[in-house]
C-alpha atoms as a PDB file:
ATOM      1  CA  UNK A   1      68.005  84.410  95.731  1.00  0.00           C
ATOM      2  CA  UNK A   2      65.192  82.908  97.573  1.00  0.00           C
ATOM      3  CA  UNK A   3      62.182  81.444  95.850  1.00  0.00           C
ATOM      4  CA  UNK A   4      59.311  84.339  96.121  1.00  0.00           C
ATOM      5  CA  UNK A   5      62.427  86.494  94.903  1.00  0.00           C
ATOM      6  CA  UNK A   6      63.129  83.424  91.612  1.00  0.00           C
ATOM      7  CA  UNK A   7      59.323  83.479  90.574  1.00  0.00           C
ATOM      8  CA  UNK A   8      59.077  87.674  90.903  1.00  0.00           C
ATOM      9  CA  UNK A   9      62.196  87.825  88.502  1.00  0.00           C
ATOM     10  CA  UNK A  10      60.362  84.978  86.296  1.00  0.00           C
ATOM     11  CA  UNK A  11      57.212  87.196  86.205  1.00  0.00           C
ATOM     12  CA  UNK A  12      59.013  90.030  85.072  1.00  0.00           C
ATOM     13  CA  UNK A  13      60.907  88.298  82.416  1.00  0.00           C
ATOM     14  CA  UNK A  14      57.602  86.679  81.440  1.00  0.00           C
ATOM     15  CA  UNK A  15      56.180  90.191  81.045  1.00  0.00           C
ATOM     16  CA  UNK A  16      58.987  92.005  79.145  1.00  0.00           C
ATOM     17  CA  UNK A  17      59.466  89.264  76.497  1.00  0.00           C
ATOM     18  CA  UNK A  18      55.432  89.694  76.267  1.00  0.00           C
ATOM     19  CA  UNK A  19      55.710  93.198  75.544  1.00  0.00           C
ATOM     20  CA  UNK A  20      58.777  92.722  73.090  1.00  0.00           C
ATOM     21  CA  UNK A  21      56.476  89.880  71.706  1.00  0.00           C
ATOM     22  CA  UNK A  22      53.975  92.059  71.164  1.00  0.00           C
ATOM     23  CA  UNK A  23      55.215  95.076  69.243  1.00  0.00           C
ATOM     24  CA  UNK A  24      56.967  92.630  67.253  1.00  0.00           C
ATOM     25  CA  UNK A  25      53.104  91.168  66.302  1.00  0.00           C
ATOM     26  CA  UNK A  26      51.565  94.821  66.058  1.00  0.00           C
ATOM     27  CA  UNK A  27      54.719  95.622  63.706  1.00  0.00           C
ATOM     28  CA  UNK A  28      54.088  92.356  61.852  1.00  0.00           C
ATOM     29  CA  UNK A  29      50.188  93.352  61.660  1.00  0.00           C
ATOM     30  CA  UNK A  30      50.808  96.638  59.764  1.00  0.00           C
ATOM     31  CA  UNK A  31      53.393  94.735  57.305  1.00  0.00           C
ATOM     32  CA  UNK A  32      51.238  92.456  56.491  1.00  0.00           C
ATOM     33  CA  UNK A  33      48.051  94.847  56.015  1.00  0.00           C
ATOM     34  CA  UNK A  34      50.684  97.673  53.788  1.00  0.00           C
ATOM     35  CA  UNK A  35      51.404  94.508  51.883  1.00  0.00           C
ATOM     36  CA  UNK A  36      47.831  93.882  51.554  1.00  0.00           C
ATOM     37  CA  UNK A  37      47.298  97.296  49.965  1.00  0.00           C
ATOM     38  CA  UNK A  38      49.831  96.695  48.053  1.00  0.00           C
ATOM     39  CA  UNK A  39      48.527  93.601  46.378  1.00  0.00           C
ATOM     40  CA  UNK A  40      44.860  94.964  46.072  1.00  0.00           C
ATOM     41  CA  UNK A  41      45.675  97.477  43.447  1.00  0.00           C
ATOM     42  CA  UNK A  42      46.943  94.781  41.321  1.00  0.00           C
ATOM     43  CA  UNK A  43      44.716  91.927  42.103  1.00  0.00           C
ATOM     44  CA  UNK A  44      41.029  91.326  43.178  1.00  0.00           C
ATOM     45  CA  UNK A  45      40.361  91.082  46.888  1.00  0.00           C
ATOM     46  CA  UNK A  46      38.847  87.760  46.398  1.00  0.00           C
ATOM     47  CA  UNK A  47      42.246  86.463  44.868  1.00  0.00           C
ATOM     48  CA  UNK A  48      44.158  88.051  47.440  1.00  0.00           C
ATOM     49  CA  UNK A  49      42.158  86.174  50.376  1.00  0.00           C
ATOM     50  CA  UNK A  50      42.276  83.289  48.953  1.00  0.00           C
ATOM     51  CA  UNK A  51      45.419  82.769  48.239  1.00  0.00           C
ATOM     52  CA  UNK A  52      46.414  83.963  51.530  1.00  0.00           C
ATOM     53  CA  UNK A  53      44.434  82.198  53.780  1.00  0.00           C
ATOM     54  CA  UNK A  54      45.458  78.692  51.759  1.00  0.00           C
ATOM     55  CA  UNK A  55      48.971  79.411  52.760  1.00  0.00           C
ATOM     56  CA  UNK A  56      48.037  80.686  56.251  1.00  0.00           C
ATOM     57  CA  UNK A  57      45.412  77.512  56.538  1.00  0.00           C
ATOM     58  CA  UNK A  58      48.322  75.135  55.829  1.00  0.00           C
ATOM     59  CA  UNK A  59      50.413  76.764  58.214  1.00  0.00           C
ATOM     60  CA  UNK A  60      48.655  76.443  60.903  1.00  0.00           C
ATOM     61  CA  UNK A  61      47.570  72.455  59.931  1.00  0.00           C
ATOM     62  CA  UNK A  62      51.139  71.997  60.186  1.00  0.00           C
ATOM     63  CA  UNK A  63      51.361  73.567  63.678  1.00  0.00           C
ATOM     64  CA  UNK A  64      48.429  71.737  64.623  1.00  0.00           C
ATOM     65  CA  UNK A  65      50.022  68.356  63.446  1.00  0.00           C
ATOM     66  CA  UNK A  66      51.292  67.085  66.688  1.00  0.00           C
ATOM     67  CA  UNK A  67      48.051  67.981  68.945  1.00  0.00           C
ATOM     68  CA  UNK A  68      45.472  66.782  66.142  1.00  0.00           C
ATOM     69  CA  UNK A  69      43.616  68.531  63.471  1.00  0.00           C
ATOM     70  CA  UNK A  70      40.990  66.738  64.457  1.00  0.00           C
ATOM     71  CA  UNK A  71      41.051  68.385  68.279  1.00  0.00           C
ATOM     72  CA  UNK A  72      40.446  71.562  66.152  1.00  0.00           C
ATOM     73  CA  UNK A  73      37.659  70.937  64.251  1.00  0.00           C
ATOM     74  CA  UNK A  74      35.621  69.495  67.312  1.00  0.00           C
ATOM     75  CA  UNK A  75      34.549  72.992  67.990  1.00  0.00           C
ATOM     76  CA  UNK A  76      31.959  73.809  70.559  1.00  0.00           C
ATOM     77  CA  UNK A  77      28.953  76.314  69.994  1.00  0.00           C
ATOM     78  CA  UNK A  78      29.101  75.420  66.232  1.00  0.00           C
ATOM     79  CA  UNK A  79      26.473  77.954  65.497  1.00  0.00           C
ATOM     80  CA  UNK A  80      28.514  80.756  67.420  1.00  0.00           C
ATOM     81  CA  UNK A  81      31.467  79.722  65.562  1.00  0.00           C
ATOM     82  CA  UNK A  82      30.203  79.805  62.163  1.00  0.00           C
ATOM     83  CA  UNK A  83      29.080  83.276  63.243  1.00  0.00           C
ATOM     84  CA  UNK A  84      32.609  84.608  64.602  1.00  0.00           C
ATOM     85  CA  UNK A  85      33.987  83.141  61.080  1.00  0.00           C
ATOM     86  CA  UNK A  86      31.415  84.757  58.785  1.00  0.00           C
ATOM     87  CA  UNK A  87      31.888  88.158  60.815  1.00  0.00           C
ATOM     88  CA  UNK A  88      35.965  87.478  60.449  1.00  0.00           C
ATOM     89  CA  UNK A  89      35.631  87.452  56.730  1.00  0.00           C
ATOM     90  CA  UNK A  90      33.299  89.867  56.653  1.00  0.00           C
ATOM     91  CA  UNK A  91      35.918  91.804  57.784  1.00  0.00           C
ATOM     92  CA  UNK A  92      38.874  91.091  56.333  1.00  0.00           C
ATOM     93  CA  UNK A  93      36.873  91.551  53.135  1.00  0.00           C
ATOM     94  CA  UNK A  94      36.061  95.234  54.094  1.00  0.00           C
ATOM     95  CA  UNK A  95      39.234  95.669  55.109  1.00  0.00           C
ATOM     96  CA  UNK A  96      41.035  95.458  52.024  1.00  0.00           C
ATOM     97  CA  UNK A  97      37.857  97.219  50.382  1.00  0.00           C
ATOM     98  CA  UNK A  98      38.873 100.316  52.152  1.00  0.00           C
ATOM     99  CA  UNK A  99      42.302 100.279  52.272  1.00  0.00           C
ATOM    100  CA  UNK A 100      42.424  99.995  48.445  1.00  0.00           C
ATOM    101  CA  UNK A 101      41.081 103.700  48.401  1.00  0.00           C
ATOM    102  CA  UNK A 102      41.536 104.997  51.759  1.00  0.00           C
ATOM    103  CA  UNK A 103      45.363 105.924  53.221  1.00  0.00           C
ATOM    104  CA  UNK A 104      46.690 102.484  55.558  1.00  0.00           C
ATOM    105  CA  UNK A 105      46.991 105.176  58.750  1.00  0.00           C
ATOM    106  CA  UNK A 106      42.773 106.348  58.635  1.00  0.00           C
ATOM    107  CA  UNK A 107      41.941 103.122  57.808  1.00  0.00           C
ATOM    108  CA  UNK A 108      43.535 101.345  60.932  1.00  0.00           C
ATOM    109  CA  UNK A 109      41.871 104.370  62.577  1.00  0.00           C
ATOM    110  CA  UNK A 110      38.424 103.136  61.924  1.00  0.00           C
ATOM    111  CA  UNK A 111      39.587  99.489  62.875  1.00  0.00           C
ATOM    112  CA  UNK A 112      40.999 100.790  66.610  1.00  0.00           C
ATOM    113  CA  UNK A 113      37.623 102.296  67.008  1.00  0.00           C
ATOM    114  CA  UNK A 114      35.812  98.587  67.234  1.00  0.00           C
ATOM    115  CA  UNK A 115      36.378  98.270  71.373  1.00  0.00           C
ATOM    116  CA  UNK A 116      34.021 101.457  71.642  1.00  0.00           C
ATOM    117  CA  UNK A 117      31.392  99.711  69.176  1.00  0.00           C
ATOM    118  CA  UNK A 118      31.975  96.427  71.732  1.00  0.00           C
ATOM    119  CA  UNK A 119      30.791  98.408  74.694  1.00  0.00           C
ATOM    120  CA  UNK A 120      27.906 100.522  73.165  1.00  0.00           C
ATOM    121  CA  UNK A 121      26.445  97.137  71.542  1.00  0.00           C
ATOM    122  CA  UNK A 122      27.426  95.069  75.081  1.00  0.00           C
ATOM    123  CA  UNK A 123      23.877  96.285  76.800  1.00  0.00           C
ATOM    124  CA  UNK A 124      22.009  95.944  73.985  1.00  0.00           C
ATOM    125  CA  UNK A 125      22.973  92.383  73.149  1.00  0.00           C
ATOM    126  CA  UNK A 126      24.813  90.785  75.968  1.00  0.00           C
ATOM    127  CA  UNK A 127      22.410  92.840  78.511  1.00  0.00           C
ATOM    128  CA  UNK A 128      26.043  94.354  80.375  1.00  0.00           C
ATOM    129  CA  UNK A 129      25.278  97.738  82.231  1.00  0.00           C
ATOM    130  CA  UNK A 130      27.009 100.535  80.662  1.00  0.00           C
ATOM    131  CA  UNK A 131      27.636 103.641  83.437  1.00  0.00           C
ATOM    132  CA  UNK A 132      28.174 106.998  82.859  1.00  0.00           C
ATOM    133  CA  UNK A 133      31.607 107.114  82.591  1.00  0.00           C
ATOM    134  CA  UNK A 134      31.894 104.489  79.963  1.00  0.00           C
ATOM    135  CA  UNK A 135      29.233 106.229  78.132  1.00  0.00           C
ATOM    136  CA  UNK A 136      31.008 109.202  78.310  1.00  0.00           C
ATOM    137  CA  UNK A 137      34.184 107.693  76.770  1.00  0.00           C
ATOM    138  CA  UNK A 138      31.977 105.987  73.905  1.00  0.00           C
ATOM    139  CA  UNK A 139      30.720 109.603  73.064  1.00  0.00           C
ATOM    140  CA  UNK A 140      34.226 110.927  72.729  1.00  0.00           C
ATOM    141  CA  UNK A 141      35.645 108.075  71.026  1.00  0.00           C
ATOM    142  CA  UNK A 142      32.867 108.361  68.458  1.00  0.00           C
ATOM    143  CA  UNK A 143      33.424 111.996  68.157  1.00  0.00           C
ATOM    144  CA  UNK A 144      37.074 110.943  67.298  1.00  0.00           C
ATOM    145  CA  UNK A 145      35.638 108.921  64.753  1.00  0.00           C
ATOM    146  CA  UNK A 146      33.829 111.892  63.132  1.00  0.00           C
ATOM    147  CA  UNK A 147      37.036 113.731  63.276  1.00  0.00           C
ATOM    148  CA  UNK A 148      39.044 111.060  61.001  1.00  0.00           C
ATOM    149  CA  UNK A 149      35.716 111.004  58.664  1.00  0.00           C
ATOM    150  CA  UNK A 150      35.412 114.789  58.677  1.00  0.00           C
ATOM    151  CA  UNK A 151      31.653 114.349  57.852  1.00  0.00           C
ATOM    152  CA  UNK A 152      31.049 116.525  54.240  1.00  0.00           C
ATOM    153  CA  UNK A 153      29.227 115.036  51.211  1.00  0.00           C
ATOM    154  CA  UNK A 154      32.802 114.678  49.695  1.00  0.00           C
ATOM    155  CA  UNK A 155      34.082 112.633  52.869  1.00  0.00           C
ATOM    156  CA  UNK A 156      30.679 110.512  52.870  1.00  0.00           C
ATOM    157  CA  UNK A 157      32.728 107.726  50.344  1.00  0.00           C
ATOM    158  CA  UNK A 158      31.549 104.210  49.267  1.00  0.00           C
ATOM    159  CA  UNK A 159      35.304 103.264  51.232  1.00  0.00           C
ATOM    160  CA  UNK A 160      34.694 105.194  54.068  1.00  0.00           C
ATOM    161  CA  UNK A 161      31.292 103.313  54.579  1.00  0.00           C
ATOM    162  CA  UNK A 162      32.981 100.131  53.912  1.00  0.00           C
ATOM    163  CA  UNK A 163      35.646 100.549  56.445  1.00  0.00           C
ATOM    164  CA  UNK A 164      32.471 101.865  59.516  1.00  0.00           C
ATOM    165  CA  UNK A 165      31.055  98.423  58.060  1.00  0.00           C
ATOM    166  CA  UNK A 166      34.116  96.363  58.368  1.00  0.00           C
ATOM    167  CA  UNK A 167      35.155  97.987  61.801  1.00  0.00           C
ATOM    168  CA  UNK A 168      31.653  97.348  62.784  1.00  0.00           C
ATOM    169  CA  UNK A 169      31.733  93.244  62.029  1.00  0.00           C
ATOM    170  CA  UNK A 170      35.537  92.926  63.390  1.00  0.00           C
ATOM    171  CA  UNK A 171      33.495  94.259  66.909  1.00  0.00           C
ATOM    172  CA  UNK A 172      30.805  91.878  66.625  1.00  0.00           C
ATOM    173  CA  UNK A 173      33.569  89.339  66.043  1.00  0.00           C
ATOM    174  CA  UNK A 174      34.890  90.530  69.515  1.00  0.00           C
ATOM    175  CA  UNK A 175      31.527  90.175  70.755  1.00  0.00           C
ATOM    176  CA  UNK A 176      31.256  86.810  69.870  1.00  0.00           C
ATOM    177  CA  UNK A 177      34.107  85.470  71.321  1.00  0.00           C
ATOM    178  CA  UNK A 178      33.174  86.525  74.481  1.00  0.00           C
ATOM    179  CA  UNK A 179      31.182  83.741  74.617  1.00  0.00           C
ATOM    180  CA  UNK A 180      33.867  81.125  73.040  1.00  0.00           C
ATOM    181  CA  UNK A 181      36.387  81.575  75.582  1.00  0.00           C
ATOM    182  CA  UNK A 182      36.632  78.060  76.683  1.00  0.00           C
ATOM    183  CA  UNK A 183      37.923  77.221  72.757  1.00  0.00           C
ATOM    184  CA  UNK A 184      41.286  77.180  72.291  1.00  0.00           C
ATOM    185  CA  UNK A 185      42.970  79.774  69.831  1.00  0.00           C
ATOM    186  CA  UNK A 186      43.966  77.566  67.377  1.00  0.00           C
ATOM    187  CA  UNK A 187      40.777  76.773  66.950  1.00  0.00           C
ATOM    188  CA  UNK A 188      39.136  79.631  66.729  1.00  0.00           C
ATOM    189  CA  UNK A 189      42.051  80.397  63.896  1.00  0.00           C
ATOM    190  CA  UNK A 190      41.475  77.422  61.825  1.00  0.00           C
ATOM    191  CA  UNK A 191      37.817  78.112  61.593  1.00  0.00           C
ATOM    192  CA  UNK A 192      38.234  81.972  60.838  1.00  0.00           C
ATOM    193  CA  UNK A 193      40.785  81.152  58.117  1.00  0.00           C
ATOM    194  CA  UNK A 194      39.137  77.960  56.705  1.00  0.00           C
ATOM    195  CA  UNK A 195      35.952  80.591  56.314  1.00  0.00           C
ATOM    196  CA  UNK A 196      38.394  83.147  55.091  1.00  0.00           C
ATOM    197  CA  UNK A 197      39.087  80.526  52.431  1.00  0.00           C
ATOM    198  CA  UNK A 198      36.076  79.690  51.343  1.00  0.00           C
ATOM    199  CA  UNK A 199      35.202  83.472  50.705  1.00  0.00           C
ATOM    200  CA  UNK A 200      37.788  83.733  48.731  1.00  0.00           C
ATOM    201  CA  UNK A 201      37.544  80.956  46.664  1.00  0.00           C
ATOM    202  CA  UNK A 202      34.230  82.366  46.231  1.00  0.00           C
ATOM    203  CA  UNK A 203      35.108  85.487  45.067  1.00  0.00           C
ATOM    204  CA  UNK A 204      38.087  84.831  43.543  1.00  0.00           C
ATOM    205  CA  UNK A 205      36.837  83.854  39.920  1.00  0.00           C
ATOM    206  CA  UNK A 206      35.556  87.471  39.760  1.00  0.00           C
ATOM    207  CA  UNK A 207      38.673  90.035  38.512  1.00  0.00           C
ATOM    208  CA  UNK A 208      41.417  86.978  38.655  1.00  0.00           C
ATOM    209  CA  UNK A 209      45.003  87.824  37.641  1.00  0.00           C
ATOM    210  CA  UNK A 210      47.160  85.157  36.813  1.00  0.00           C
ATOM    211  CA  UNK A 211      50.339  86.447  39.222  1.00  0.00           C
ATOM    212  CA  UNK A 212      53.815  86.802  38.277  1.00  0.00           C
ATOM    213  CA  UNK A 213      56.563  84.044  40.071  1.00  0.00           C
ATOM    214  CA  UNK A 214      57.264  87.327  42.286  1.00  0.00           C
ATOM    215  CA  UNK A 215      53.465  88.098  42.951  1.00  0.00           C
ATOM    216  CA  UNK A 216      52.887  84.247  43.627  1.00  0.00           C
ATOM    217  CA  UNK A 217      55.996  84.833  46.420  1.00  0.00           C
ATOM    218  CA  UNK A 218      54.112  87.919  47.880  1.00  0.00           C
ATOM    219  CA  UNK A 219      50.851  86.433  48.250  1.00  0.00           C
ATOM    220  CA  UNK A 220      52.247  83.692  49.969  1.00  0.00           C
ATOM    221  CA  UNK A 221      53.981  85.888  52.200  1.00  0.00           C
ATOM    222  CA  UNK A 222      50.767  87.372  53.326  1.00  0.00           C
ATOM    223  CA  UNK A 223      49.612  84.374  54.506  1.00  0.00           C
ATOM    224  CA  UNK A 224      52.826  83.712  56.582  1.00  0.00           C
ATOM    225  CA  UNK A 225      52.990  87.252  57.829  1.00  0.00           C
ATOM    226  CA  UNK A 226      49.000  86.918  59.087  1.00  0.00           C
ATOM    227  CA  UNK A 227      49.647  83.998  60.799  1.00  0.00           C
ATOM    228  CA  UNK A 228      52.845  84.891  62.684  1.00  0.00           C
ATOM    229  CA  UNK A 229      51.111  88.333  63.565  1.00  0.00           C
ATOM    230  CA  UNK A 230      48.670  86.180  65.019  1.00  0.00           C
ATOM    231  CA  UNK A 231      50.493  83.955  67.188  1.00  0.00           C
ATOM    232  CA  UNK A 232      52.363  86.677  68.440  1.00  0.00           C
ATOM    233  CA  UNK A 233      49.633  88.417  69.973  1.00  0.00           C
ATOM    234  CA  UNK A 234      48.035  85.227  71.357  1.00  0.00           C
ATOM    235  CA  UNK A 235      51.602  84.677  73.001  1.00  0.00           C
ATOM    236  CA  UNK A 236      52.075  87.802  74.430  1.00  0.00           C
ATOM    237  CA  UNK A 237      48.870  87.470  76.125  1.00  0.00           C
ATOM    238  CA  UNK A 238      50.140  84.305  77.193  1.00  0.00           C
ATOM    239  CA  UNK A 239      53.626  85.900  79.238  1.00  0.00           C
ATOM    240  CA  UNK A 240      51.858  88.626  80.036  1.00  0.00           C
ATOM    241  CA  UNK A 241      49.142  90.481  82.053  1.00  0.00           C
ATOM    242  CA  UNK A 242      46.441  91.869  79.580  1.00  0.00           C
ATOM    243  CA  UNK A 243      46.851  95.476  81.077  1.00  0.00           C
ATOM    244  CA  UNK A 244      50.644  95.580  80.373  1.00  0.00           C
ATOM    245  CA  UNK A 245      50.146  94.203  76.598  1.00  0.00           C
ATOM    246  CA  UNK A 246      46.693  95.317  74.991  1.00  0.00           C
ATOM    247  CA  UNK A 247      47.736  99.281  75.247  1.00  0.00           C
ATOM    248  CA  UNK A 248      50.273  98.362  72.743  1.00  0.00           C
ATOM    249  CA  UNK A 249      48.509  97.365  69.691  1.00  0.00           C
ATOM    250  CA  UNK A 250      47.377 100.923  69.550  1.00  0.00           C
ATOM    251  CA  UNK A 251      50.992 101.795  68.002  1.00  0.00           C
ATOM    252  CA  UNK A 252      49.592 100.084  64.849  1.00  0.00           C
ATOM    253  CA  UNK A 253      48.888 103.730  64.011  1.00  0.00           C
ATOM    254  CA  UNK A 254      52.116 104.771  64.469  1.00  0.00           C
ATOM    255  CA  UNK A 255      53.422 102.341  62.128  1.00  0.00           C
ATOM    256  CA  UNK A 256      50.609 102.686  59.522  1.00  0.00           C
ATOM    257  CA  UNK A 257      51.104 106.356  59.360  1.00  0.00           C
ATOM    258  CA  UNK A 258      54.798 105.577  59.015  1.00  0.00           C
ATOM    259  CA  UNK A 259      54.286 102.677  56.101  1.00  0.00           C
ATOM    260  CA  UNK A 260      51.796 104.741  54.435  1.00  0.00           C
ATOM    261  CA  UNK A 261      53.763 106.924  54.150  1.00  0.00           C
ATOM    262  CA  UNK A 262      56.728 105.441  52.961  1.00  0.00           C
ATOM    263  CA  UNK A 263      55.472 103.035  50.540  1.00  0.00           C
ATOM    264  CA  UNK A 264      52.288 105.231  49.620  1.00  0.00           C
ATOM    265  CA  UNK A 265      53.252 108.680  49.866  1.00  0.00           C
ATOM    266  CA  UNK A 266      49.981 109.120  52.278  1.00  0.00           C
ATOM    267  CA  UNK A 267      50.786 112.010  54.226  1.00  0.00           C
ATOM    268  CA  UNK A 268      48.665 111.939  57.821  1.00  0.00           C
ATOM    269  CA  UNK A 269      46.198 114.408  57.685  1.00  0.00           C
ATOM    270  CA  UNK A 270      45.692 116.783  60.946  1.00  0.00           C
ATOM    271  CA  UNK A 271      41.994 115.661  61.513  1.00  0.00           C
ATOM    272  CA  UNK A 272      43.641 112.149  61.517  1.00  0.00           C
ATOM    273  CA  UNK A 273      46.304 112.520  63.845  1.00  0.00           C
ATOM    274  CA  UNK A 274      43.905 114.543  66.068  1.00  0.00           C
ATOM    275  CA  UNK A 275      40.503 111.801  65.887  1.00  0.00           C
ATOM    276  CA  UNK A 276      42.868 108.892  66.562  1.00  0.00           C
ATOM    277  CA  UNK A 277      44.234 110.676  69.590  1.00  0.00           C
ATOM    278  CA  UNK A 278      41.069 110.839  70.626  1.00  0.00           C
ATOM    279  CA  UNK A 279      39.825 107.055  70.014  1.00  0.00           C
ATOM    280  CA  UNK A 280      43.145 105.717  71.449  1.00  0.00           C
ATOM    281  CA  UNK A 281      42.748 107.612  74.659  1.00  0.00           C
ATOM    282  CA  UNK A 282      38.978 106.925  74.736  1.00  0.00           C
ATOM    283  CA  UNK A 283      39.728 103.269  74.260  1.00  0.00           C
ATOM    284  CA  UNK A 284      42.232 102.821  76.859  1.00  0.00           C
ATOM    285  CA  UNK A 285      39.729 104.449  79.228  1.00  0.00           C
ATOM    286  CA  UNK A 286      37.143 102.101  78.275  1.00  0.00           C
ATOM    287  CA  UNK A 287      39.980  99.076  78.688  1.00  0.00           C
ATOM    288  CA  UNK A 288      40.632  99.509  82.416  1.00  0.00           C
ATOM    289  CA  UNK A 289      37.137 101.004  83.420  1.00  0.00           C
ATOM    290  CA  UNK A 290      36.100  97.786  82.464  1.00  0.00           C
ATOM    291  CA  UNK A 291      39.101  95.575  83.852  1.00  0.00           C
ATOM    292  CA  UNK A 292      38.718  97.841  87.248  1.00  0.00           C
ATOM    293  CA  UNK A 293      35.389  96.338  87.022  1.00  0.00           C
ATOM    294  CA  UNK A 294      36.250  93.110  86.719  1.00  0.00           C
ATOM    295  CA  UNK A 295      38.151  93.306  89.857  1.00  0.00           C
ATOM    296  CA  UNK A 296      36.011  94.758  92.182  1.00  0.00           C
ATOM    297  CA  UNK A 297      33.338  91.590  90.504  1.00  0.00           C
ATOM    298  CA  UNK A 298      35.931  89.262  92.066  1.00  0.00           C
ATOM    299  CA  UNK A 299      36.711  90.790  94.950  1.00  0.00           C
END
């Protein structure tokens, strides 16, 4: 075996452990957001973050051991920070306000829809030009929204507006690190789940539940499962390119309609299945329109 032939087979290896890599995070994503649900119709939401992102904060202080948790908290762009890490709990906090009413599957629907709120909000405040055929794709993807929401004065829910809200703040979040990408990622994690933590220490007071010995284990698990759903996806990025691995967290549907099912009884609704159809495909449009156009930029 020569050596162009030794690093192709290295490259390839690299990129099918990041695919495996990534499922496994997408899978580990939807198990920890049904367990989530779970937990919300038993405890306040403020409990449930807090106690989650203290176990998920002190995971990730004991990763961070050997390179300094110091290095982490010298963050640059504090102001931008703070702002990715109010919009992350923003989030998080929506999130488990809708899925506490809404089925796991058309809430993850409204959360894959955030990369077509990115690029209609990218001319507008980052000042990017937008063509037609982007445009064209936001329109759909939108229209895919409207499908899940089935617009009706019975469909126009306090959950349903809290999970356009919290889809809406996870894709200013995305926004914002756009312009953070020099910071490393465990530093952009110890901020969003120290502010996670502080939220819910906030809230927490309000509705608290004194847990069982077996509730105490579950909400301890949710920080664990958050984290290693995390690092997952930042690895897989890592081994491989970003066209071969980003596609893939858009079978968090198929896993959410599958849990939701399962554990729920939340049968997917037509409208559903169709609307997401429509946002996934109208996503991964907008995902290589705009890495095509980052090509022909360097080229």
């Amino acid at each position: 075996m020569t050596a162009m032939q030794a690093m192709r087979y290295g490259r390839e290896n690299a990129a099918t452990l990041g695919v495996l890599v990534m499922l496994f995070g997408i899978f580990v994503f939807v198990v920890n957001d049904t367990l989530g649900k779970w937990l919300v119709q038993s405890f306040a939401i403020g409990q449930v973050l807090f106690m989650r992102s203290a176990v998920a904060l002190l995971v990730l202080v004991l990763i961070m051991r050997g390179e300094g948790v110091r290095q982490a908290l010298r963050a640059e762009k504090p102001v931008m920070q703070a702002l990715r890490a109010i919009l992350a709990t923003v989030e998080v906090i929506a999130f488990y306000g809708a899925v506490m009413y809404l089925p796991l599957a058309d809430t993850m629907a409204f959360w894959l829809a955030a990369p077509l709120y990115v690029a209609a909000l990218s001319p507008l405040l980052l000042r990017e030009q937008v063509g037609w055929r982007r445009w064209t794709a936001i329109i759909v993807g939108f229209i895919g929204v409207l499908i899940v929401l089935q617009p009706s004065r019975e469909s126009f829910t306090a959950p349903a507006f809290i999970a356009i809200g919290g889809s809406l703040a996870f894709a200013l979040m995305m926004l914002t690190a756009r312009s953070l990408r020099g910071t490393p990622d465990k530093t952009l994690s110890f901020w969003q789940t120290a502010a996670a933590l502080i939220g819910g220490a906030v809230l927490a007071p309000f509705g608290w539940a004194t847990p069982s010995l077996a509730d105490f284990f579950l909400l301890g698990i949710l920080g664990l499962l958050a984290m290693l759903a995390h690092i997952c996806v930042t690895r897989a990025f890592k081994l491989a390119d970003a066209a071969t691995v980003a596609p893939l967290q858009y079978t968090m549907l198929i896993w959410a309609a599958l849990f939701g099912y399962l554990v729920f009884g939340d049968v997917p609704r037509p409208a559903m299945i169709l609307g997401s159809l429509i946002i996934v495909v109208s996503g991964l449009f907008l995902f290589f329109r705009e890495r095509k156009r980052a090509q022909e930029v360097v080229s």
